[in-house]
PDB file of N, CA and C in Angstrom:
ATOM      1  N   UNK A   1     102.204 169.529 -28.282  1.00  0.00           N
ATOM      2  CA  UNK A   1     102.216 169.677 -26.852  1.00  0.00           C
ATOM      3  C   UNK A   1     101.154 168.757 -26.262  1.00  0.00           C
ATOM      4  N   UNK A   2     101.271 167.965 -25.412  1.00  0.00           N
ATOM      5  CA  UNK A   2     100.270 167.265 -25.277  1.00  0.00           C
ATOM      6  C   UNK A   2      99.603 167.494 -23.665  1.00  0.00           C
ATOM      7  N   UNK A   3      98.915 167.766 -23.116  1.00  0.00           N
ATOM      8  CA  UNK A   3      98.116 168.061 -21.796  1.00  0.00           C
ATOM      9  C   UNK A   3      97.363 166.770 -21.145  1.00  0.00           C
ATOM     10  N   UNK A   4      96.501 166.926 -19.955  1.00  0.00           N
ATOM     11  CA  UNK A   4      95.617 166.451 -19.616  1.00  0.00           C
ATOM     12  C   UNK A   4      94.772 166.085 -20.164  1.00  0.00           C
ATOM     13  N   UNK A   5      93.799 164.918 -20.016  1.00  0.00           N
ATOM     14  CA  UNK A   5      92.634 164.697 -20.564  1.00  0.00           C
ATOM     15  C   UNK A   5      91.636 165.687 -20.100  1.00  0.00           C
ATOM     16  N   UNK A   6      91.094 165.929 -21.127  1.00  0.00           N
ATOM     17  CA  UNK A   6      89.740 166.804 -20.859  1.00  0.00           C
ATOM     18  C   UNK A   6      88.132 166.547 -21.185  1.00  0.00           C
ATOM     19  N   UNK A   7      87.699 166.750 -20.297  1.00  0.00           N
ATOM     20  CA  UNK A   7      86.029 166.086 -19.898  1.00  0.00           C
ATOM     21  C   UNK A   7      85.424 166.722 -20.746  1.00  0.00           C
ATOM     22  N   UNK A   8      84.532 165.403 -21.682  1.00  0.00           N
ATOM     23  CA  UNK A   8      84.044 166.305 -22.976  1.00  0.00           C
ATOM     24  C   UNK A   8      82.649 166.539 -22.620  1.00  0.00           C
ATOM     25  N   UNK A   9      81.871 166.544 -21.497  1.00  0.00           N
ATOM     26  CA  UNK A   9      80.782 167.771 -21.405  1.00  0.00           C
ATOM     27  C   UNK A   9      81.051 168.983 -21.331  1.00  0.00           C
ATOM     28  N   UNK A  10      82.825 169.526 -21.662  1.00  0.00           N
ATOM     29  CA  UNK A  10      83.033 170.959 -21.730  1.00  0.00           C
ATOM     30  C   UNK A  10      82.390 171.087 -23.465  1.00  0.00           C
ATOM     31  N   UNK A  11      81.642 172.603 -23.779  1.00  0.00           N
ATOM     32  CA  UNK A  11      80.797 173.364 -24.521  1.00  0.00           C
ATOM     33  C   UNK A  11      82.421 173.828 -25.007  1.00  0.00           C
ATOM     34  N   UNK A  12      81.874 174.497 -26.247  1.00  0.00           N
ATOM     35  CA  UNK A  12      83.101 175.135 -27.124  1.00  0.00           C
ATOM     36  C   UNK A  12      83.632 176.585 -26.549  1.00  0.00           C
ATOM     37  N   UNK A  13      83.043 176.666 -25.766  1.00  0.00           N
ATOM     38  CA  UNK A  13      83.404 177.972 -24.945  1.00  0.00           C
ATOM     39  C   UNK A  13      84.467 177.623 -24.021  1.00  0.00           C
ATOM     40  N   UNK A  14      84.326 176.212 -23.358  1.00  0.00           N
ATOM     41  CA  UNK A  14      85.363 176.469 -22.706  1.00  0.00           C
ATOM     42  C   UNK A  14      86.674 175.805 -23.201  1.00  0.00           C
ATOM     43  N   UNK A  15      86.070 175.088 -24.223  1.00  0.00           N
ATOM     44  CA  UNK A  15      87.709 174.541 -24.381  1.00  0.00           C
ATOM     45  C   UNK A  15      88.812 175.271 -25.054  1.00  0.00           C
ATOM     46  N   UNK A  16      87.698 176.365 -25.830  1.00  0.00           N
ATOM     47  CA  UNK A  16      88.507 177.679 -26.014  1.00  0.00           C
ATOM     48  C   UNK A  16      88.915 178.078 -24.652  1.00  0.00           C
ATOM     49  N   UNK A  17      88.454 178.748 -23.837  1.00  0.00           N
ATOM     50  CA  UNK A  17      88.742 179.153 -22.243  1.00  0.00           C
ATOM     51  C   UNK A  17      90.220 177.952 -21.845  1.00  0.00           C
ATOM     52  N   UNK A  18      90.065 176.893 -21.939  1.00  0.00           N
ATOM     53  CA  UNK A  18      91.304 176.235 -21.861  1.00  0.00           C
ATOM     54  C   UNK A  18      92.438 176.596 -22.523  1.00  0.00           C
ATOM     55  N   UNK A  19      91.926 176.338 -24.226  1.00  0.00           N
ATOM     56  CA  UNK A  19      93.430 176.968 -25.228  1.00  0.00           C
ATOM     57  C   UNK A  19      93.792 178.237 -24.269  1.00  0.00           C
ATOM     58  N   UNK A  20      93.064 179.637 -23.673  1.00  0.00           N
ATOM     59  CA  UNK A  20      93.644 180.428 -23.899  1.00  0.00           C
ATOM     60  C   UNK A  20      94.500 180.270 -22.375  1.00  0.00           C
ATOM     61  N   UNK A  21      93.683 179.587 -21.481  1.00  0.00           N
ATOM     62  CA  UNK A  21      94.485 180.056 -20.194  1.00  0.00           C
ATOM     63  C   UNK A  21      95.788 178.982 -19.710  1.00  0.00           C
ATOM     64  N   UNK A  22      95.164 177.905 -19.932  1.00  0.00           N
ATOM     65  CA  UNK A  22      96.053 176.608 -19.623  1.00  0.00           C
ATOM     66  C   UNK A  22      97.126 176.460 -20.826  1.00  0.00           C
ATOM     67  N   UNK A  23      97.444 176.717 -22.324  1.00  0.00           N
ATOM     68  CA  UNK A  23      98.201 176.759 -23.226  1.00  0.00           C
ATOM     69  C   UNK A  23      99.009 178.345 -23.452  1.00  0.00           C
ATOM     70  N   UNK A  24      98.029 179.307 -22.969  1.00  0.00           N
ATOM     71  CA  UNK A  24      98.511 180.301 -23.618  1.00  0.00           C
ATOM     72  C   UNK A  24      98.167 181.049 -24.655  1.00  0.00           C
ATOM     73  N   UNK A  25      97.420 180.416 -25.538  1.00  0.00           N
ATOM     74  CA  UNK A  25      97.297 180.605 -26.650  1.00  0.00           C
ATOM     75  C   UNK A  25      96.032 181.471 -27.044  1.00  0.00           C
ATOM     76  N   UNK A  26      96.032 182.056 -28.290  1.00  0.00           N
ATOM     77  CA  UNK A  26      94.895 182.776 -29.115  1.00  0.00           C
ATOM     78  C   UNK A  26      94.325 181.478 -29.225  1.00  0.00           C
ATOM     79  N   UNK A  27      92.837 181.697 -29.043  1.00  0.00           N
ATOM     80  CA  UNK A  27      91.930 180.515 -29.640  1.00  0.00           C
ATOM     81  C   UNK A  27      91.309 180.969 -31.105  1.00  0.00           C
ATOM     82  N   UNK A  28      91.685 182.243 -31.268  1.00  0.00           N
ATOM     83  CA  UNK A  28      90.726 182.723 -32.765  1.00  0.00           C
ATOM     84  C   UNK A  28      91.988 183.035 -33.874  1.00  0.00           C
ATOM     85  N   UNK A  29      92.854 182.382 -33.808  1.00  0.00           N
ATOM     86  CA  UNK A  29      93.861 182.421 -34.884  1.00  0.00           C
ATOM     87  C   UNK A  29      93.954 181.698 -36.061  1.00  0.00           C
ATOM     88  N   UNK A  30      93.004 180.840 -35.706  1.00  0.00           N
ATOM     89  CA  UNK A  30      92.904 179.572 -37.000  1.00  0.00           C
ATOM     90  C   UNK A  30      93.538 178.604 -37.144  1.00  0.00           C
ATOM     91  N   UNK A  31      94.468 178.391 -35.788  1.00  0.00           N
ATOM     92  CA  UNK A  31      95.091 176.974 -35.591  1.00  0.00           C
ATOM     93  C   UNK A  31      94.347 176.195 -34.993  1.00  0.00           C
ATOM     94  N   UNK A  32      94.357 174.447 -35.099  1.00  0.00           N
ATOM     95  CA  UNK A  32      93.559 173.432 -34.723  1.00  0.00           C
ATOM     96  C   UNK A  32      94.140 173.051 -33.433  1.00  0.00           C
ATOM     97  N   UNK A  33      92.900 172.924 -32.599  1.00  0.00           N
ATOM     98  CA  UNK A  33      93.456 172.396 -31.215  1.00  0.00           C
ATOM     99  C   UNK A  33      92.664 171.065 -31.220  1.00  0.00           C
ATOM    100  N   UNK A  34      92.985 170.575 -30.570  1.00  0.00           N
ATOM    101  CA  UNK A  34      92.764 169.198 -30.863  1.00  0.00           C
ATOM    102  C   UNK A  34      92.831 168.182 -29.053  1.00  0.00           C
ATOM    103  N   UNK A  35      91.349 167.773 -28.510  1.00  0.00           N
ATOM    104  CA  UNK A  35      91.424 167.210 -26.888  1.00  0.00           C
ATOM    105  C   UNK A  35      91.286 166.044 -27.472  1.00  0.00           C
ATOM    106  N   UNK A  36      91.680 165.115 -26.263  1.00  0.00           N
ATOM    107  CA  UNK A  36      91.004 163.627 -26.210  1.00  0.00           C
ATOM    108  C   UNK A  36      90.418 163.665 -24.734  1.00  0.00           C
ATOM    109  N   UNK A  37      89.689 162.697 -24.639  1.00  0.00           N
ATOM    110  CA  UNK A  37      89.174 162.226 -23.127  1.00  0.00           C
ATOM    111  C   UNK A  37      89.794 161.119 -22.303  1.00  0.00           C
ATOM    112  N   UNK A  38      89.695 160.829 -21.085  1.00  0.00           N
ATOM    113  CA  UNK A  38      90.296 160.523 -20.603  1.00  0.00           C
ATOM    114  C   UNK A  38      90.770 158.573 -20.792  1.00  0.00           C
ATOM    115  N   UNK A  39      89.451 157.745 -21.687  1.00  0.00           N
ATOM    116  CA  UNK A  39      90.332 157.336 -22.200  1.00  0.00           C
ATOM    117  C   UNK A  39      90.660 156.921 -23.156  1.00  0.00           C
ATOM    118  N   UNK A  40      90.802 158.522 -24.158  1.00  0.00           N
ATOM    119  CA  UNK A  40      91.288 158.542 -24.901  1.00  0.00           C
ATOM    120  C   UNK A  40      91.238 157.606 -26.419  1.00  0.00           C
ATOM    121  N   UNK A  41      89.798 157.743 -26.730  1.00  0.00           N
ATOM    122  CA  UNK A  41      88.973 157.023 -27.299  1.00  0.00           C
ATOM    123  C   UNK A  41      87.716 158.034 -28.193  1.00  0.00           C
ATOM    124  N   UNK A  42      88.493 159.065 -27.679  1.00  0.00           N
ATOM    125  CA  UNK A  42      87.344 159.862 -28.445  1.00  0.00           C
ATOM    126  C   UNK A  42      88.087 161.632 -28.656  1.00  0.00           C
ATOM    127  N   UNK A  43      87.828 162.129 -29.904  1.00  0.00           N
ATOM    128  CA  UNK A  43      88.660 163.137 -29.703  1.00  0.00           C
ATOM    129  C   UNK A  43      87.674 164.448 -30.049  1.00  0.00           C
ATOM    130  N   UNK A  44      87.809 165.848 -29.480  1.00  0.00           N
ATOM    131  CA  UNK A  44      86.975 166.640 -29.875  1.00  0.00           C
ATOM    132  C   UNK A  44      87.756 168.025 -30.933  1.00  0.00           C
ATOM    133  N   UNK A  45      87.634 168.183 -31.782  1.00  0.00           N
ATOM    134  CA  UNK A  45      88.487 169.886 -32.378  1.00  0.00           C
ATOM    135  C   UNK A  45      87.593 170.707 -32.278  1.00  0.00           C
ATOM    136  N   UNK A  46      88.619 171.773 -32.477  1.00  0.00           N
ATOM    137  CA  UNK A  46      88.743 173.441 -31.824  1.00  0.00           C
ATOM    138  C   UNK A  46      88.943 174.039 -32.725  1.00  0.00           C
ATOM    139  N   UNK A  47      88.615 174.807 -34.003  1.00  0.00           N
ATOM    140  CA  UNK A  47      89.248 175.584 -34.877  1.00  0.00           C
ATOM    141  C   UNK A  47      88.004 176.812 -35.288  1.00  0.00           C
ATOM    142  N   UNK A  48      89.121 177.860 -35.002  1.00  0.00           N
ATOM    143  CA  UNK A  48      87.946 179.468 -35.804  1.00  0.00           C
ATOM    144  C   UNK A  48      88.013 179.541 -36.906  1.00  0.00           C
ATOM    145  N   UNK A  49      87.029 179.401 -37.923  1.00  0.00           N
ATOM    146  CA  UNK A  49      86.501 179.800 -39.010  1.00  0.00           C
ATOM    147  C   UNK A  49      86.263 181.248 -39.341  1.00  0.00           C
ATOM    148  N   UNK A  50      86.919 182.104 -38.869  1.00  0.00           N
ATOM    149  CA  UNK A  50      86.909 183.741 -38.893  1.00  0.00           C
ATOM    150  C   UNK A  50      85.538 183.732 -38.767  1.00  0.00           C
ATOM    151  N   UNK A  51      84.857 183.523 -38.697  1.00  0.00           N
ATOM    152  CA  UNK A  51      83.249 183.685 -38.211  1.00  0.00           C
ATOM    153  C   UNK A  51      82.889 183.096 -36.627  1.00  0.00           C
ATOM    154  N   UNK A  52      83.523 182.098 -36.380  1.00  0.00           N
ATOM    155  CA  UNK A  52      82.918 181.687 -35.009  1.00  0.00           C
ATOM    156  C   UNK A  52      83.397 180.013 -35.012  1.00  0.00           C
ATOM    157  N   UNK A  53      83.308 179.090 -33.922  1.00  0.00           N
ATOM    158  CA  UNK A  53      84.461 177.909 -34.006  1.00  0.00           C
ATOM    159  C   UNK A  53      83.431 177.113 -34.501  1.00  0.00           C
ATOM    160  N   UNK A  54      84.368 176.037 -35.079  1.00  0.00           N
ATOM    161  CA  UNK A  54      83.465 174.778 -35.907  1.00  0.00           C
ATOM    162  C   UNK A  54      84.186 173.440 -35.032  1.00  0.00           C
TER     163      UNK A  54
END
C-alpha cells in the first residue's frame, strides 16, 4: 500500500500513531511498516519486537 511521504522528525510514537489511524492497522503485531520522506531518499522502519518497537 503505498501513502504519503512522511516527515521524519516524527518519533516512533507517532509513526506508530500513523500505522494505526491513517492505515488502520495494529502497530504491535509484528508486521514491518516501512516510510520514506518526501524525497524519498531515505527510509525509516516500524516493527514490534514483543517488547517495544525497534
Amino acid at each position: 500500500m503505498q501513502r504519503d511521504a512522511v516527515d521524519f522528525r516524527k518519533s516512533i510514537v507517532h509513526l506508530g500513531a500513523i500505522v494505526e489511524q491513517k492505515l488502520g492497522r495494529d502497530a504491535c503485531t509484528g508486521a514491518l511498516f516501512v516510510f520514506c520522506n518526501k524525497a524519498k531518499n531515505k527510509l525509516k522502519l516500524l516493527y514490534w519486537d514483543k517488547c517495544g518497537f525497534a
